[in-house]
Protein backbone atom coordinates (compact mmCIF):
# COMPACT_ATOMS: atom_id res chain seq x y z
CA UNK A 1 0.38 -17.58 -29.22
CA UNK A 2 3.14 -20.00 -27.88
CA UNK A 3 3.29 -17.68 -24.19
CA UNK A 4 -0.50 -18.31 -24.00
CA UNK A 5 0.04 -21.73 -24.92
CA UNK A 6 2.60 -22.08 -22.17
CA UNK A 7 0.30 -20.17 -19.85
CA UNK A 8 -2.54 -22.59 -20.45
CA UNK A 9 -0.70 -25.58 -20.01
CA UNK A 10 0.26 -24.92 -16.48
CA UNK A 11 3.39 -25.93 -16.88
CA UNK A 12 5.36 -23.51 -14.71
CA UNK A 13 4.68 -24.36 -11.26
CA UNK A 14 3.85 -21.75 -9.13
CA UNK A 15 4.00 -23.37 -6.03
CA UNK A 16 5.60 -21.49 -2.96
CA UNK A 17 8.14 -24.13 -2.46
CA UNK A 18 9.55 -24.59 -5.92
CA UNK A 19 11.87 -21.90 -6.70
CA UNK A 20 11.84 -19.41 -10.09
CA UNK A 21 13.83 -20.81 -12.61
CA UNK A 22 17.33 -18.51 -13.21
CA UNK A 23 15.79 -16.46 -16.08
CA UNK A 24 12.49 -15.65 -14.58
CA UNK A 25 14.15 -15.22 -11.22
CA UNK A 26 16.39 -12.24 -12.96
CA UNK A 27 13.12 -10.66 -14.96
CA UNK A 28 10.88 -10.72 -12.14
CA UNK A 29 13.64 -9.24 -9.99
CA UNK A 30 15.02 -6.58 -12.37
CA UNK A 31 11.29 -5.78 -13.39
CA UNK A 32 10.43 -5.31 -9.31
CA UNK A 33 13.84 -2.73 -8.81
CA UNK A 34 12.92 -0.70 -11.84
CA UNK A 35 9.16 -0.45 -11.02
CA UNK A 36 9.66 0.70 -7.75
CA UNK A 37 12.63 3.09 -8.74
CA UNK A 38 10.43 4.88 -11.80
CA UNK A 39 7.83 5.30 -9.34
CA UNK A 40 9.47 6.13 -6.02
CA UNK A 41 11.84 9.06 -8.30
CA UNK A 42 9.88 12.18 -6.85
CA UNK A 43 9.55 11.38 -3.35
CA UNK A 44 10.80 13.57 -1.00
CA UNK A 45 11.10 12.50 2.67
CA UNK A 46 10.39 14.49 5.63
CA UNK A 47 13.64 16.45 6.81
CA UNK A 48 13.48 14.59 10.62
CA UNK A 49 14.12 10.99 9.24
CA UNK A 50 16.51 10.18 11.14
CA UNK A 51 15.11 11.25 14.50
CA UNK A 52 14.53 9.25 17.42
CA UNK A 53 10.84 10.47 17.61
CA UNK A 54 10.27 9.07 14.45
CA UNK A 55 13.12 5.85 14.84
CA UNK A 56 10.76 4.64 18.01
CA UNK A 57 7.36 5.39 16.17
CA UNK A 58 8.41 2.96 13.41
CA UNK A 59 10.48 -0.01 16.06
CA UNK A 60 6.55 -0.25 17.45
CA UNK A 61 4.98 -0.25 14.27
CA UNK A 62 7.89 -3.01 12.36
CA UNK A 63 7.50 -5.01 15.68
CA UNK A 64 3.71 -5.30 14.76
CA UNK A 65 3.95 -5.67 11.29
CA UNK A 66 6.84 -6.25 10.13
CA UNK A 67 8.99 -8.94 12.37
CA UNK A 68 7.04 -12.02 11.02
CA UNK A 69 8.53 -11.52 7.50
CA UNK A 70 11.24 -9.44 8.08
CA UNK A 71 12.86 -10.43 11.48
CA UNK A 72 14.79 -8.30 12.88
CA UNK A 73 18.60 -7.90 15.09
CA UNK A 74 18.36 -11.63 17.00
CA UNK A 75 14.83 -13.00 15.87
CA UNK A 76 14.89 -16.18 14.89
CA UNK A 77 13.43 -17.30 11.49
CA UNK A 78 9.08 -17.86 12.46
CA UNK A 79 7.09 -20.56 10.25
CA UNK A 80 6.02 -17.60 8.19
CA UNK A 81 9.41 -16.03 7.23
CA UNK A 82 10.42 -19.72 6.13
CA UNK A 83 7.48 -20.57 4.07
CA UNK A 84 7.76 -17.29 2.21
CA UNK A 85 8.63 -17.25 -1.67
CA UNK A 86 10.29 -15.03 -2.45
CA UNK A 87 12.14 -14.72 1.03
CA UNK A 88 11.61 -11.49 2.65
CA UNK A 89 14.42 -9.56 3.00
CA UNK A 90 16.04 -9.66 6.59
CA UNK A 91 15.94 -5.96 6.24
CA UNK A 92 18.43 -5.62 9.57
CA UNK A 93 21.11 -6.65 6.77
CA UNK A 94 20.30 -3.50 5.22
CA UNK A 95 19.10 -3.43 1.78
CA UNK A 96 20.38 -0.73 -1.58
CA UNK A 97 16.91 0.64 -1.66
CA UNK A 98 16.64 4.66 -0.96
CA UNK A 99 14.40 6.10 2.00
CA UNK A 100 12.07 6.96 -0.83
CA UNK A 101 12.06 3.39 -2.30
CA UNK A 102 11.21 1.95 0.99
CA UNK A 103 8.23 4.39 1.36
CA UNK A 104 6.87 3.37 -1.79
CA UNK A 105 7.24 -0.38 -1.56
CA UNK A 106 5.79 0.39 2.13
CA UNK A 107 2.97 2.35 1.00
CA UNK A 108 2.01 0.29 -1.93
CA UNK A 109 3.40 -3.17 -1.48
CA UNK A 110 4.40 -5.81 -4.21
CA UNK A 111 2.22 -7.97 -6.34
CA UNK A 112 3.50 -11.52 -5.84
CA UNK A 113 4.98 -11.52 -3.10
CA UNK A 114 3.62 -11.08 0.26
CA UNK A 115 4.40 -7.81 0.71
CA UNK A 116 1.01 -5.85 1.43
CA UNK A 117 0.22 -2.11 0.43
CA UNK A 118 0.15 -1.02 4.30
CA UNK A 119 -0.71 2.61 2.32
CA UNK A 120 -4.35 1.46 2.31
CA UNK A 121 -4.84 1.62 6.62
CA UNK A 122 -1.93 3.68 7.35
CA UNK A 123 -0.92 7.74 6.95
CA UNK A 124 1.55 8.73 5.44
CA UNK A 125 3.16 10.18 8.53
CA UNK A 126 3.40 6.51 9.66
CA UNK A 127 4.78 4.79 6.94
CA UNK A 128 7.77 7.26 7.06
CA UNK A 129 7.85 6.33 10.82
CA UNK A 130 8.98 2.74 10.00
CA UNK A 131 11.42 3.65 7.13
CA UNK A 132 13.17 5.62 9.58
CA UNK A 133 13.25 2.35 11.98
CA UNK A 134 13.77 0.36 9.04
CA UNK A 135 16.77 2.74 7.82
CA UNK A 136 18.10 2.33 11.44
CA UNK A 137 18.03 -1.41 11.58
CA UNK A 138 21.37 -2.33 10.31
CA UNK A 139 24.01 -2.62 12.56
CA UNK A 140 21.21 -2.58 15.39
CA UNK A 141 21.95 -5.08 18.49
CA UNK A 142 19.84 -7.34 19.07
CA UNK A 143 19.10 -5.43 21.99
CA UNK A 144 18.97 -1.89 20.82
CA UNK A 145 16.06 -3.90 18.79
CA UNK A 146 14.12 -5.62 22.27
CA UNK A 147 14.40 -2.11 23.66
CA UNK A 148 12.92 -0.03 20.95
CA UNK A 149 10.13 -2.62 19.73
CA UNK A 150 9.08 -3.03 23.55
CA UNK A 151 8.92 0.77 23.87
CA UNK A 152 5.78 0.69 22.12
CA UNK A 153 2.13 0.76 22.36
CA UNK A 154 0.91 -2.42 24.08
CA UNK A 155 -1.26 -3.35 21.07
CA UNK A 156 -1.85 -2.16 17.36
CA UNK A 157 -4.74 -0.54 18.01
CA UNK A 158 -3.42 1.99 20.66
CA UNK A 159 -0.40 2.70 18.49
CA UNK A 160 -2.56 3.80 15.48
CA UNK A 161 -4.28 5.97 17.74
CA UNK A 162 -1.60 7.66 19.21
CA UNK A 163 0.65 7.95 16.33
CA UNK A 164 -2.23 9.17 13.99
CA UNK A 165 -3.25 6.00 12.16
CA UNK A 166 -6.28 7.49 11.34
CA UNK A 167 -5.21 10.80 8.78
CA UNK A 168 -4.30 8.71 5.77
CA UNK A 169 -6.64 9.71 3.83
């Protein structure tokens, strides 16, 4: 009765630009690690992770996707990395999330935040394409980064096609 109170009241702001207080900050955040590490428990990754094949599939891909929110090795903050709330990690600072984890989140994004479920448009194959580009990422010059992400496809469109966008389903 009093949490539906509180909800009706509108009290907590949920404005963009006014931080979570402490508490919900730590519940939202342990409640977001746990979710994704229950669900992400049985995945098995393909045994070429770490190759380059894969590595330069995924630099095109997080270059198109990914960069805005994430940066990357020498990108400088955009408009839309600094209005996010929560901040997106800078992922090239590497993160304690397993390969699995990061296919998960990938594939099915995170409510409240803007992290989108990229599983809906893209294969499988794909999505383990930029975890192995996002697994690379730290320690990555700023440019080992230019060189990879210019590698690719010159627009989204191409590089679904000839990565294989289109078997996700």
């Amino acid at each position: 009765m009093v949490a539906g109170a509180f909800v009706w009241s509108g009290a907590y702001d949920v404005g963009a630009d006014a931080p979570h207080t402490r508490a919900v900050h730590s519940i939202l955040n342990t409640l977001r690690k746990r979710s994704i590490a229950v669900r992400a428990h049985d995945i098995a990754g393909p045994p070429d992770l770490g190759s380059a094949q894969r590595i330069a599939a995924g630099a095109g891909l997080y270059g198109e996707m990914c960069s805005g929110c994430h940066l990357g090795p020498g990108v400088e903050p955009s408009e839309l990395s600094q209005g996010l709330y929560p901040q997106a990690p800078q992922l090239s600072k590497g993160d304690d999330m397993t390969a699995a984890e990061q296919f998960w989140t990938i594939k099915h994004g995170v409510k409240l935040t803007a992290m989108p479920a990229w599983g809906k448009t893209h294969s499988d194959t794909l999505i383990w394409d930029m975890v192995s580009f996002v697994r690379r990422l730290p320690g990555m010059s700023p440019e080992e980064y230019r060189r990879l992400v210019a590698s690719a496809p010159e627009d989204h469109d191409a590089m679904m096609k000839e990565m294989g966008g289109g078997d996700h389903h």
